[in-house]
Protein backbone atom coordinates (compact mmCIF):
# COMPACT_ATOMS: atom_id res chain seq x y z
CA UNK A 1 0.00 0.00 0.00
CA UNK A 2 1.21 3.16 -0.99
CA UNK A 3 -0.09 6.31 1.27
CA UNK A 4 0.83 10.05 0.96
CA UNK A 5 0.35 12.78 3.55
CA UNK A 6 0.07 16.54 3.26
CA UNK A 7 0.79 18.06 6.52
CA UNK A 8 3.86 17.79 8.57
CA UNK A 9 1.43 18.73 12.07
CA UNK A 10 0.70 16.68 14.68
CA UNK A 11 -1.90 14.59 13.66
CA UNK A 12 0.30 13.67 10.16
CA UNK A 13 3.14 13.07 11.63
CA UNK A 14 1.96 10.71 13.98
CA UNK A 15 0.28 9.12 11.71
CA UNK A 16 3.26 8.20 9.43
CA UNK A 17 5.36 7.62 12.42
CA UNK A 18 3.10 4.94 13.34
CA UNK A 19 1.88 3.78 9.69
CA UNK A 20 5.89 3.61 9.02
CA UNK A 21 6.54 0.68 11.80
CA UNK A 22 4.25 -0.99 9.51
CA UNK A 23 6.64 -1.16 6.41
CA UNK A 24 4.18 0.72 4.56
CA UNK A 25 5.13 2.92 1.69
CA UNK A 26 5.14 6.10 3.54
CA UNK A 27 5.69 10.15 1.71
CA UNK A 28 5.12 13.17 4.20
CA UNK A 29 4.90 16.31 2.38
CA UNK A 30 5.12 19.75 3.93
CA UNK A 31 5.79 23.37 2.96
CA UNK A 32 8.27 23.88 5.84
CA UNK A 33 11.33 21.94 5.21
CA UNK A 34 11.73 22.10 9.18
CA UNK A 35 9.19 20.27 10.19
CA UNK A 36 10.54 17.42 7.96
CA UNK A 37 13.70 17.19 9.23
CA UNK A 38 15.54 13.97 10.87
CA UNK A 39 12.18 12.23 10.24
CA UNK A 40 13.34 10.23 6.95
CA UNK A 41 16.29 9.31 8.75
CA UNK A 42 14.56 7.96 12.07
CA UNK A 43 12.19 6.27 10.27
CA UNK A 44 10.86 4.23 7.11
CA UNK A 45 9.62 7.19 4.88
CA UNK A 46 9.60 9.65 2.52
CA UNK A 47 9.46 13.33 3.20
CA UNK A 48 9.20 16.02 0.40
CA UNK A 49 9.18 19.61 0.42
CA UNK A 50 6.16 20.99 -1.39
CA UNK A 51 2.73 22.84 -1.55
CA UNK A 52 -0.30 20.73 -0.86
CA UNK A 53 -2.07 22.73 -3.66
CA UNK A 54 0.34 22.17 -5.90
CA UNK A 55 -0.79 20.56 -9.07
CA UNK A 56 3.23 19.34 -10.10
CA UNK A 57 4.17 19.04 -6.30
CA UNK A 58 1.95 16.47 -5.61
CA UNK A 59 1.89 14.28 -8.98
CA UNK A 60 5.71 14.49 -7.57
CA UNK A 61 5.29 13.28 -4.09
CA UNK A 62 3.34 10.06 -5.90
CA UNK A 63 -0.43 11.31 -5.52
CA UNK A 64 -1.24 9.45 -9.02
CA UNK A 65 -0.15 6.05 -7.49
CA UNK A 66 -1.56 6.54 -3.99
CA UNK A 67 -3.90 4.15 -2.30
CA UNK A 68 -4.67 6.26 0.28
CA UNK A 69 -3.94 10.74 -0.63
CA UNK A 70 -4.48 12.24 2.87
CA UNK A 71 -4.52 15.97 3.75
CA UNK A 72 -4.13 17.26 7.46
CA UNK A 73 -2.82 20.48 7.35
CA UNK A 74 -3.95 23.59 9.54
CA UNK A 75 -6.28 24.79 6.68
CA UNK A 76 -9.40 23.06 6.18
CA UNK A 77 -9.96 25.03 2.43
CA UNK A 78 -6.03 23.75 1.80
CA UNK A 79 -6.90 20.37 2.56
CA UNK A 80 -9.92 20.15 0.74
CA UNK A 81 -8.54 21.66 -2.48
CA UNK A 82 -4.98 18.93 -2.46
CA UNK A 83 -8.10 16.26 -1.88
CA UNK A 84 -9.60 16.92 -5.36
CA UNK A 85 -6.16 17.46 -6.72
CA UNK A 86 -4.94 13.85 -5.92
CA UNK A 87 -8.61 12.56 -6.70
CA UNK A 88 -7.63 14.08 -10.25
CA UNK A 89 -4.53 12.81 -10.66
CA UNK A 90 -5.67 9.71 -9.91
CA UNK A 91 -5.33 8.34 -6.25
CA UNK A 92 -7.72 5.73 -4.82
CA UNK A 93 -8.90 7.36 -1.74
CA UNK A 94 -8.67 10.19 0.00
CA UNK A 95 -9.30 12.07 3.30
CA UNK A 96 -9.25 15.54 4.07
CA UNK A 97 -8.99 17.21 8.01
CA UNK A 98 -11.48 19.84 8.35
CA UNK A 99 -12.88 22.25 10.99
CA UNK A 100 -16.97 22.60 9.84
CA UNK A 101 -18.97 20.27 11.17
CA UNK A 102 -21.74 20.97 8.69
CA UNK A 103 -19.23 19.13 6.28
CA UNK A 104 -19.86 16.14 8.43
CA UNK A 105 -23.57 15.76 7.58
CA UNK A 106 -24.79 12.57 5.36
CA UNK A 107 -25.78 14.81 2.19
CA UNK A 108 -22.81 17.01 2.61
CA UNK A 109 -20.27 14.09 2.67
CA UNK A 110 -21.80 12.86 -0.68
CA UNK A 111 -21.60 16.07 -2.13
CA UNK A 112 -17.79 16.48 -1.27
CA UNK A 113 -17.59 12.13 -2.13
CA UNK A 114 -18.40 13.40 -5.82
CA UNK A 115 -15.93 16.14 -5.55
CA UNK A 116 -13.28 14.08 -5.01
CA UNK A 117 -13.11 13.87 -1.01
CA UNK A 118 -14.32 10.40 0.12
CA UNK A 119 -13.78 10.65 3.95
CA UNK A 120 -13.46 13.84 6.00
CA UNK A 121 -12.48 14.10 9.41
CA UNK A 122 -12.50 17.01 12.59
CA UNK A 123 -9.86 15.73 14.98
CA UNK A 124 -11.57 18.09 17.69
CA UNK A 125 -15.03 17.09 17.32
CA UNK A 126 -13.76 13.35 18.13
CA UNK A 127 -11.96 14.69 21.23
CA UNK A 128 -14.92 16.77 22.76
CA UNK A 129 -17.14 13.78 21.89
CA UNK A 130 -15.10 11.47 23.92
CA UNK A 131 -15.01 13.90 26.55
CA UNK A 132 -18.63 14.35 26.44
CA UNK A 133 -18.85 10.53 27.15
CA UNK A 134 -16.06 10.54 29.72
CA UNK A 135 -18.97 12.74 31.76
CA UNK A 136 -21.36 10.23 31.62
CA UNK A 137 -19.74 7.62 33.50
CA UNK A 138 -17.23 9.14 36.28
CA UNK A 139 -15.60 6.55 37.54
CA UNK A 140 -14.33 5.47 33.92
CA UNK A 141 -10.72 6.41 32.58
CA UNK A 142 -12.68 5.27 29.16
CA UNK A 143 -15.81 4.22 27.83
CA UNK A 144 -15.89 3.03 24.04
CA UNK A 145 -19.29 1.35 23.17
CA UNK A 146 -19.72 -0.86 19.93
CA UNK A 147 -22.70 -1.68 17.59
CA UNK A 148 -24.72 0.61 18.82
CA UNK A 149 -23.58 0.32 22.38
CA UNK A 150 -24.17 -3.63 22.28
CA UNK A 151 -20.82 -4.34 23.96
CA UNK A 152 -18.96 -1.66 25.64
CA UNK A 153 -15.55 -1.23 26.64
CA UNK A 154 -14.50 0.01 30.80
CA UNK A 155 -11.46 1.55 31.17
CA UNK A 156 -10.84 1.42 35.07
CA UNK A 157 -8.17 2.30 37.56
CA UNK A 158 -8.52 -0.12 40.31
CA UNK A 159 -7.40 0.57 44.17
CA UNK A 160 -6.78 -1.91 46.79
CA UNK A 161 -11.49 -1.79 47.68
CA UNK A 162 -11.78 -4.13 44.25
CA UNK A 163 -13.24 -7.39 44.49
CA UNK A 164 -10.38 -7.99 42.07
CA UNK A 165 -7.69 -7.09 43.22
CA UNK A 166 -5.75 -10.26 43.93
CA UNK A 167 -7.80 -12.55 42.10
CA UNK A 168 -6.54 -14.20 39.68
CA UNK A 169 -7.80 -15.64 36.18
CA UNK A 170 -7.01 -19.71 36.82
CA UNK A 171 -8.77 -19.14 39.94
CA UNK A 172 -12.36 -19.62 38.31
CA UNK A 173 -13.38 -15.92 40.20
CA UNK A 174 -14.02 -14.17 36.16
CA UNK A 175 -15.96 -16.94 35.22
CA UNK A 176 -18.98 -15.18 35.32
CA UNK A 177 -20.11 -14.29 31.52
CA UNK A 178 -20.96 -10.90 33.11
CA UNK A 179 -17.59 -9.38 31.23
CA UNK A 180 -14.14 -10.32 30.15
CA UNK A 181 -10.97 -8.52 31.49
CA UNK A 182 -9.05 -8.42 27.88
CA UNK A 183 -6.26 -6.40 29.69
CA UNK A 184 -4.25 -4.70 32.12
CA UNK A 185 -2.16 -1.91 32.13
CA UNK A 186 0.21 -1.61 35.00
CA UNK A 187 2.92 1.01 34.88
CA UNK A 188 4.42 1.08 31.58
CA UNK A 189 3.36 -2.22 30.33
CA UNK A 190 0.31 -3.49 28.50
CA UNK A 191 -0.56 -7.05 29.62
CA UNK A 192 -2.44 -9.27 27.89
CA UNK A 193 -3.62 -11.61 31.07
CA UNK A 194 -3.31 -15.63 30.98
CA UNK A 195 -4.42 -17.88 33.91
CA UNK A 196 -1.31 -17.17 35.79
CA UNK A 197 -2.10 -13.41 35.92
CA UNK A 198 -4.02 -11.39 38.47
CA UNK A 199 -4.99 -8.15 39.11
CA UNK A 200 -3.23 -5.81 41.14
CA UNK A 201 -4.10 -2.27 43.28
CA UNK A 202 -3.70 0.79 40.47
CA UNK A 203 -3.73 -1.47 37.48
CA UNK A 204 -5.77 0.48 34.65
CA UNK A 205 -8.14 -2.61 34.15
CA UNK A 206 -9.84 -2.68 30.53
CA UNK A 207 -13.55 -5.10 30.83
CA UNK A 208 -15.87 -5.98 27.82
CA UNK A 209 -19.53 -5.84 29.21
CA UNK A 210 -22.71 -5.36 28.12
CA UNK A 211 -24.50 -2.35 29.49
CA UNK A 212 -26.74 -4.17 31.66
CA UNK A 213 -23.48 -5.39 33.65
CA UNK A 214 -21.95 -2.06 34.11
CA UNK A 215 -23.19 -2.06 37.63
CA UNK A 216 -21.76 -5.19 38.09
CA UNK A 217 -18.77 -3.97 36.90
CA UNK A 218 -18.25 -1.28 39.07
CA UNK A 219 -19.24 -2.83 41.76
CA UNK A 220 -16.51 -5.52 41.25
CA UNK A 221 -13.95 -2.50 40.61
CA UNK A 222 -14.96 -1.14 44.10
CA UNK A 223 -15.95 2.27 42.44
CA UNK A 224 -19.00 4.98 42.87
CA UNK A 225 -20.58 6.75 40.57
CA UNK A 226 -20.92 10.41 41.09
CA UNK A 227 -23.22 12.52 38.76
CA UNK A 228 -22.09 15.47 36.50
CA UNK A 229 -24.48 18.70 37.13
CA UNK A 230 -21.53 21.14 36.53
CA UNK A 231 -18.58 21.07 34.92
CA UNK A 232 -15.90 24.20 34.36
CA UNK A 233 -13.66 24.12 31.11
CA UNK A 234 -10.30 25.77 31.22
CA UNK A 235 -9.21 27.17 27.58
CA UNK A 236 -11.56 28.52 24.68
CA UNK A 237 -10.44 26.06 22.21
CA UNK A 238 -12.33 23.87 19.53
CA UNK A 239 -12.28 21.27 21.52
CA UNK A 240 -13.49 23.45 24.56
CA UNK A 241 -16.00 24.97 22.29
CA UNK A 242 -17.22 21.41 20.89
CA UNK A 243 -17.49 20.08 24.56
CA UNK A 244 -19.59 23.25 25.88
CA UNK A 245 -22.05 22.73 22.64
CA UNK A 246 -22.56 19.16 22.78
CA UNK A 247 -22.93 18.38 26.47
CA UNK A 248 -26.05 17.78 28.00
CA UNK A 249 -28.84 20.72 29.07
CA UNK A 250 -28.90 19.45 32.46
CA UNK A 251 -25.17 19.98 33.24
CA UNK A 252 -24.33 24.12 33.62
CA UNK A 253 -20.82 25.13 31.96
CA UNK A 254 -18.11 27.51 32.65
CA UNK A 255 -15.66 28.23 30.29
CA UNK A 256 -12.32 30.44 31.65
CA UNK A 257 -10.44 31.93 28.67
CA UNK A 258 -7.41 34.51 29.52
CA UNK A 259 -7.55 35.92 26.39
CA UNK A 260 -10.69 38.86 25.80
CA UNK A 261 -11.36 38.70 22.01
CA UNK A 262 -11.22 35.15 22.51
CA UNK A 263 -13.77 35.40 24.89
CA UNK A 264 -15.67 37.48 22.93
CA UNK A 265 -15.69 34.85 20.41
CA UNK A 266 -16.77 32.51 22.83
CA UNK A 267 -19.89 34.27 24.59
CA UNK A 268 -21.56 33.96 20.34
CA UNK A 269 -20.48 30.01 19.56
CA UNK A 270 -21.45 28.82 23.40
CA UNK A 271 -24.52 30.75 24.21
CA UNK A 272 -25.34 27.80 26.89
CA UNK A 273 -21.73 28.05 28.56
CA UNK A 274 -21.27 31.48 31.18
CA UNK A 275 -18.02 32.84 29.80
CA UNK A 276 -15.21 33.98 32.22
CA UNK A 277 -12.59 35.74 31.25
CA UNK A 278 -9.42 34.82 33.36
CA UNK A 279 -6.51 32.60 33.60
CA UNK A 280 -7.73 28.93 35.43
CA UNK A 281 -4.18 28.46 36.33
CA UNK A 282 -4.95 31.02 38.84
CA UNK A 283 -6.26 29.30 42.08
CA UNK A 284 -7.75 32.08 43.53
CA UNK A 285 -10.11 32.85 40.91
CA UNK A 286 -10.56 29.07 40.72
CA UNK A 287 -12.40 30.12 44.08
CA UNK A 288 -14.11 32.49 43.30
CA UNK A 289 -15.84 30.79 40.55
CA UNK A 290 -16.81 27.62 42.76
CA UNK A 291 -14.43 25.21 42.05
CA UNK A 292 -15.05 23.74 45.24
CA UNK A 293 -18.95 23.44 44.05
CA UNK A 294 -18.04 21.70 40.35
CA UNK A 295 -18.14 18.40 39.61
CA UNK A 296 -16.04 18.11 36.29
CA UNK A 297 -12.92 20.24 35.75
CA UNK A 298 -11.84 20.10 31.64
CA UNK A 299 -8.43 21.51 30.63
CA UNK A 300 -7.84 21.57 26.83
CA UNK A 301 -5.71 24.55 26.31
CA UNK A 302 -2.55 23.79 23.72
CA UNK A 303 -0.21 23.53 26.89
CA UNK A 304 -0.06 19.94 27.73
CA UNK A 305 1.96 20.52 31.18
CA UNK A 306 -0.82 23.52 32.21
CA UNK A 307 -3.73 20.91 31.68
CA UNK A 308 -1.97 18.64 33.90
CA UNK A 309 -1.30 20.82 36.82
CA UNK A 310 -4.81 22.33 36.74
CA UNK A 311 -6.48 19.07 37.09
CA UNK A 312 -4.14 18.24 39.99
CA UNK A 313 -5.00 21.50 41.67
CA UNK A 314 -8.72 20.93 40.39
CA UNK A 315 -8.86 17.73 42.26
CA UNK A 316 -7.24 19.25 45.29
CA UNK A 317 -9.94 21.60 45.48
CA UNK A 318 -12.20 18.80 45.25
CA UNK A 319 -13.39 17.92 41.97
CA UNK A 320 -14.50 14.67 41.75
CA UNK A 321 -13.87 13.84 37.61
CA UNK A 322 -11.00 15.65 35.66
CA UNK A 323 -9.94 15.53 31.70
CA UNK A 324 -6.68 16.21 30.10
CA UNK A 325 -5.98 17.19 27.00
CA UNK A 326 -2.74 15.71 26.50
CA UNK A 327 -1.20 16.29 22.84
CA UNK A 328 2.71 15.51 24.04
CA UNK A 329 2.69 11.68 23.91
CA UNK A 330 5.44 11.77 26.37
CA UNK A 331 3.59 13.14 29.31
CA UNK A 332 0.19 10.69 29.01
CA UNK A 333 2.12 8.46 32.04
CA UNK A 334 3.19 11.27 34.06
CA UNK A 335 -0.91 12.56 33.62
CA UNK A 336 -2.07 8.81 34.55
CA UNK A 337 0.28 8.28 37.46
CA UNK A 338 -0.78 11.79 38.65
CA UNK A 339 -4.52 10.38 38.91
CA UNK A 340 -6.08 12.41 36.17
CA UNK A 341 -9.69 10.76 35.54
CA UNK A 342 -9.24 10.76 31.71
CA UNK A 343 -6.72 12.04 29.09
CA UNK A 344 -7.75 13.46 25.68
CA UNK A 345 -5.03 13.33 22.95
CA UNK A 346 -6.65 14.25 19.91
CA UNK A 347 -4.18 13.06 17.38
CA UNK A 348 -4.09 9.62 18.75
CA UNK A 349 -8.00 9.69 18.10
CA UNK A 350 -7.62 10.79 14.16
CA UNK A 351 -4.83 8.71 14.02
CA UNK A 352 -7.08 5.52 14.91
CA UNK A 353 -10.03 6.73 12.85
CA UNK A 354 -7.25 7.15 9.71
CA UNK A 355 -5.59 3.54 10.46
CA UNK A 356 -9.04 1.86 9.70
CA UNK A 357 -8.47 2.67 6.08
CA UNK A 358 -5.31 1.10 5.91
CA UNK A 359 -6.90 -2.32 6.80
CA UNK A 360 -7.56 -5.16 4.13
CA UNK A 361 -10.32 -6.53 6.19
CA UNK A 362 -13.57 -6.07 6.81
CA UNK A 363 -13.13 -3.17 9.89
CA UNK A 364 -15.83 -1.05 10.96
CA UNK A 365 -14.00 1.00 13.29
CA UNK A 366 -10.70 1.20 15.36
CA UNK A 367 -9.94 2.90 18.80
CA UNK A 368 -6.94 3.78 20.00
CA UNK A 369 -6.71 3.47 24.42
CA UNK A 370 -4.70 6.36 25.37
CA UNK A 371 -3.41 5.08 28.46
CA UNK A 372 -2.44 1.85 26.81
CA UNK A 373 -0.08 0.53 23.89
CA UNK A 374 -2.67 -0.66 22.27
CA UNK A 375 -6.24 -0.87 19.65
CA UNK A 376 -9.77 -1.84 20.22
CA UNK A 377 -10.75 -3.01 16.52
CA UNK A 378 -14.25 -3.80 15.34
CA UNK A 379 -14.01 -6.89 12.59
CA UNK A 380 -16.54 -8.49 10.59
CA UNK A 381 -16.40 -12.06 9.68
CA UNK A 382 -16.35 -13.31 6.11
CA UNK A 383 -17.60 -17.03 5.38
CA UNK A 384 -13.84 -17.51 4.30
CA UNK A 385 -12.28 -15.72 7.65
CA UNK A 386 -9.83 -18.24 9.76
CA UNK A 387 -11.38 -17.11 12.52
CA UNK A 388 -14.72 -18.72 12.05
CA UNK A 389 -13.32 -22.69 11.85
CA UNK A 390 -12.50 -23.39 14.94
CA UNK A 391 -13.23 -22.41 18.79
CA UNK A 392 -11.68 -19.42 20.42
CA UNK A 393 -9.26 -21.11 22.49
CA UNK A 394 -8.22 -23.57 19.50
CA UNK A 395 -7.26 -20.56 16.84
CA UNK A 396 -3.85 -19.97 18.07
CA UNK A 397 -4.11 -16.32 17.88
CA UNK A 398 -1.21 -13.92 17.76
CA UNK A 399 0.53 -13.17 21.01
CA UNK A 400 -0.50 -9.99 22.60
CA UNK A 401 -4.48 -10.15 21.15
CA UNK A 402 -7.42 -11.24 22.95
CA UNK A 403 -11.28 -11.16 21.89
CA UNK A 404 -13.92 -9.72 24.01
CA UNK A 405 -16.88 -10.18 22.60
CA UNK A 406 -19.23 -10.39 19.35
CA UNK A 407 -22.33 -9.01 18.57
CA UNK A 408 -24.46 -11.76 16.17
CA UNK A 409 -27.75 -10.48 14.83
CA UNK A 410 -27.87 -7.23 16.65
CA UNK A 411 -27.05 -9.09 20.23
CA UNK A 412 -23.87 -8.58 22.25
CA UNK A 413 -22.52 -11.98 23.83
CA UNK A 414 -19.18 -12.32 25.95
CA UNK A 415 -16.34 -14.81 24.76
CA UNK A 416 -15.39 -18.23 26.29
CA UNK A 417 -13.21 -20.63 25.13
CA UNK A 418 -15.73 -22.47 23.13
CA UNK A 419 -17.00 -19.73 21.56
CA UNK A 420 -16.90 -20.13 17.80
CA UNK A 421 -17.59 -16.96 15.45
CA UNK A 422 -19.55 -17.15 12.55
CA UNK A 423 -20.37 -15.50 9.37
CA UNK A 424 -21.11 -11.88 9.63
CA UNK A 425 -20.33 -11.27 13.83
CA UNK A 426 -19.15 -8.45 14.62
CA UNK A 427 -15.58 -9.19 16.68
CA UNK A 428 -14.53 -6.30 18.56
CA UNK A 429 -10.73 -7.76 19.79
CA UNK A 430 -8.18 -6.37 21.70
CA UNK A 431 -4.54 -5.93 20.93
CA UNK A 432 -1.22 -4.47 21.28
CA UNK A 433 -0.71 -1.98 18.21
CA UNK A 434 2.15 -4.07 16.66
CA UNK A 435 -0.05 -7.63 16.50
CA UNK A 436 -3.26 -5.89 14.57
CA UNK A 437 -1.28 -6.96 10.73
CA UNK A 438 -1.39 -10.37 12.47
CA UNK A 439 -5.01 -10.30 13.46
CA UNK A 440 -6.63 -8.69 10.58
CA UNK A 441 -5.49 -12.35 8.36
CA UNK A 442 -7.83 -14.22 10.99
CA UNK A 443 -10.60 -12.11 8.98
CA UNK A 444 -9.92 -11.53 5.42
């Protein structure tokens, strides 16, 4: 496969950094020859100086023979124009980053699909919609649900309370049907548990449940649930702005934004939302404005190490949930060992929706867990997949993978052993990011 990206940012060059572990045929074209540099030489790619509406620079970079043209830059208008461009000169697919929502709806997509964009994607309107979720359950450090919310995934940190804690999997305690633990994160590593495994006090525990079990769940995970009826956003950015629009009437929203035009801007777009204009790194006016009295404290400014410090001094103060937005990689374990209830990193989240695309198998979607090396991957069986001949626990699966559960005519069920997939499931598995290549030939 042969893929070419316009936009040397951080959602592009993540993307090739991780598409490039994958030996795929990688070019990263920028207009800024800085942002390019070193990267050819630390990894397997291309990189190419150019303009991403550039008729000659991109039949150069290889836009004619790409499978996959995409086009993340800054500018939405830029990214739409180099999408028509490659469709032109003759690439297979294309994707374009944009920043209108409208964009997003069903007739609009067609219209831009016949233009020459088939996919379009709004990195912030994914992060404020998993924050938006992250409020709904509070004692979650995720919450992914599948086929229309038939199986869902738990994220949980678990203290020394759980039922849990100790057990572990040979014992016979998880055999229960009520949800599969399909792995553990503890410290740096991702585990993917056998019999001989158990689980241990501030292991980020990741369950596959049905939504009628989530009670169960938390009860085994020794948590309680604590309603959202006001939350306080630090930072007037789109993702702040996305989060403020799209969370619930019932829950009353501050937004603090230092800068005044800004906050201008702000007091049109979130009419719902009481604008304050003020820095939320200041503690004192974190007082005044009842921090003490909020349940949810949301820092998405661009400063990675100023979210993380407000939600420590927000949980000081007594907030009871917290969220992160986290864009330096590098700091997403100093943010989880510092007890922030979820972390946001919105290039991760475009990066997972993008990989999808990459996939020769039938995939319906792909989730990246932030707090974890690793992807949540919706498959769908074929009648000629591997994966539907024999039982679970005769398939020999890849190290490092582990299947959660199917959904089979609209119905979620939890894996055993025995289970044995059929024709047209829907698999959502679990596994480390460098086994998915391995797991995708159980389904072609």
């Amino acid at each position: 496969m042969k893929i070419v990206i316009v936009g040397a940012g951080e959602v592009g060059t993540h993307l090739a950094k991780l598409l490039a572990k994958e030996h795929i045929d990688i070019t990263l074209m920028d207009e800024d020859p800085e942002r390019l540099r070193d990267l050819d030489a630390n990894y397997d790619l291309m990189t190419r100086t150019g303009l991403p509406n550039s008729i000659k620079d991109l039949r150069e970079a290889g836009s004619q023979d790409a499978d996959l043209f995409i086009a993340v830059t800054p500018l939405e208008s830029v990214n739409m124009t180099a999408c028509m461009i490659a469709d032109n000169l003759g690439a297979k697919k294309t994707l374009a980053r944009i920043d209108n929502p409208e964009y997003l709806q069903p007739q609009n997509k067609e219209f831009f699909k016949k233009l020459g964009v088939d996919y379009l994607i709004y990195p912030e309107m994914l992060a404020a919609q998993e924050i938006v979720t992250s409020l709904e359950i509070t004692w979650l450090r995720q919450n992914l649900s599948f086929c229309n919310g038939e199986l869902i995934l738990l994220g949980i940190k678990v203290r020394d309370n759980a039922l849990i804690v100790g057990k572990k999997f040979m014992s016979g305690f998880f055999d229960h049907r009520r949800y599969r633990i399909v792995a553990i994160k503890r410290n740096n590593t991702t585990i993917i548990p056998g019999g001989a495994d158990e689980i241990m006090a501030n292991d980020i525990v990741y369950f596959i449940a049905r939504p009628e079990n989530i009670n169960f769940v938390r009860d085994q995970a020794g948590k309680v649930d604590h309603k959202i009826s006001s939350a306080m956003i630090m930072g007037g950015s789109r993702i702040a702005q996305k989060t403020a629009q799209s969370l619930p009437a019932s829950i009353n929203v501050k937004i603090l934004e230092k800068d005044i035009e800004r906050s201008y801007l702000l007091a049109e777009r979130c009419n719902r939302a009481l604008i304050i204009n003020g820095d939320a790194r200041n503690l004192e006016l974190l007082r005044d404005e009842g921090i003490h009295e909020t349940d949810a404290f949301i820092a998405v400014t661009s400063n990675s190490e100023a979210n993380i410090l407000a939600c420590m001094a927000a949980k000081r103060l007594g907030v009871k949930k917290t969220v992160a937005e986290v864009e330096n990689i590098d700091y997403i374990m100093l943010a989880e060992s510092m007890d922030i209830g979820t972390v946001i990193n919105k290039k991760m989240i475009a990066a997972s929706y993008i990989y999808q695309l990459t996939l020769d198998a039938d995939v319906l979607d792909v989730r990246t867990l932030t707090s974890a090396d690793a992807e949540v991957v919706e498959f769908v069986a074929k009648s000629s997949s591997k994966i539907i001949r024999s039982r679970i626990k005769d398939l020999r699966l890849p190290a490092n993978v582990n299947i959660g559960g199917y959904v089979r005519n609209g119905e979620g069920f939890i894996v055993s052993g025995d289970t044995v997939i059929q024709p047209d499931d829907h698999v959502i598995c679990f596994c480390v990011a460098s086994a998915i290549r391995k797991l995708e030939n159980f389904f072609q």
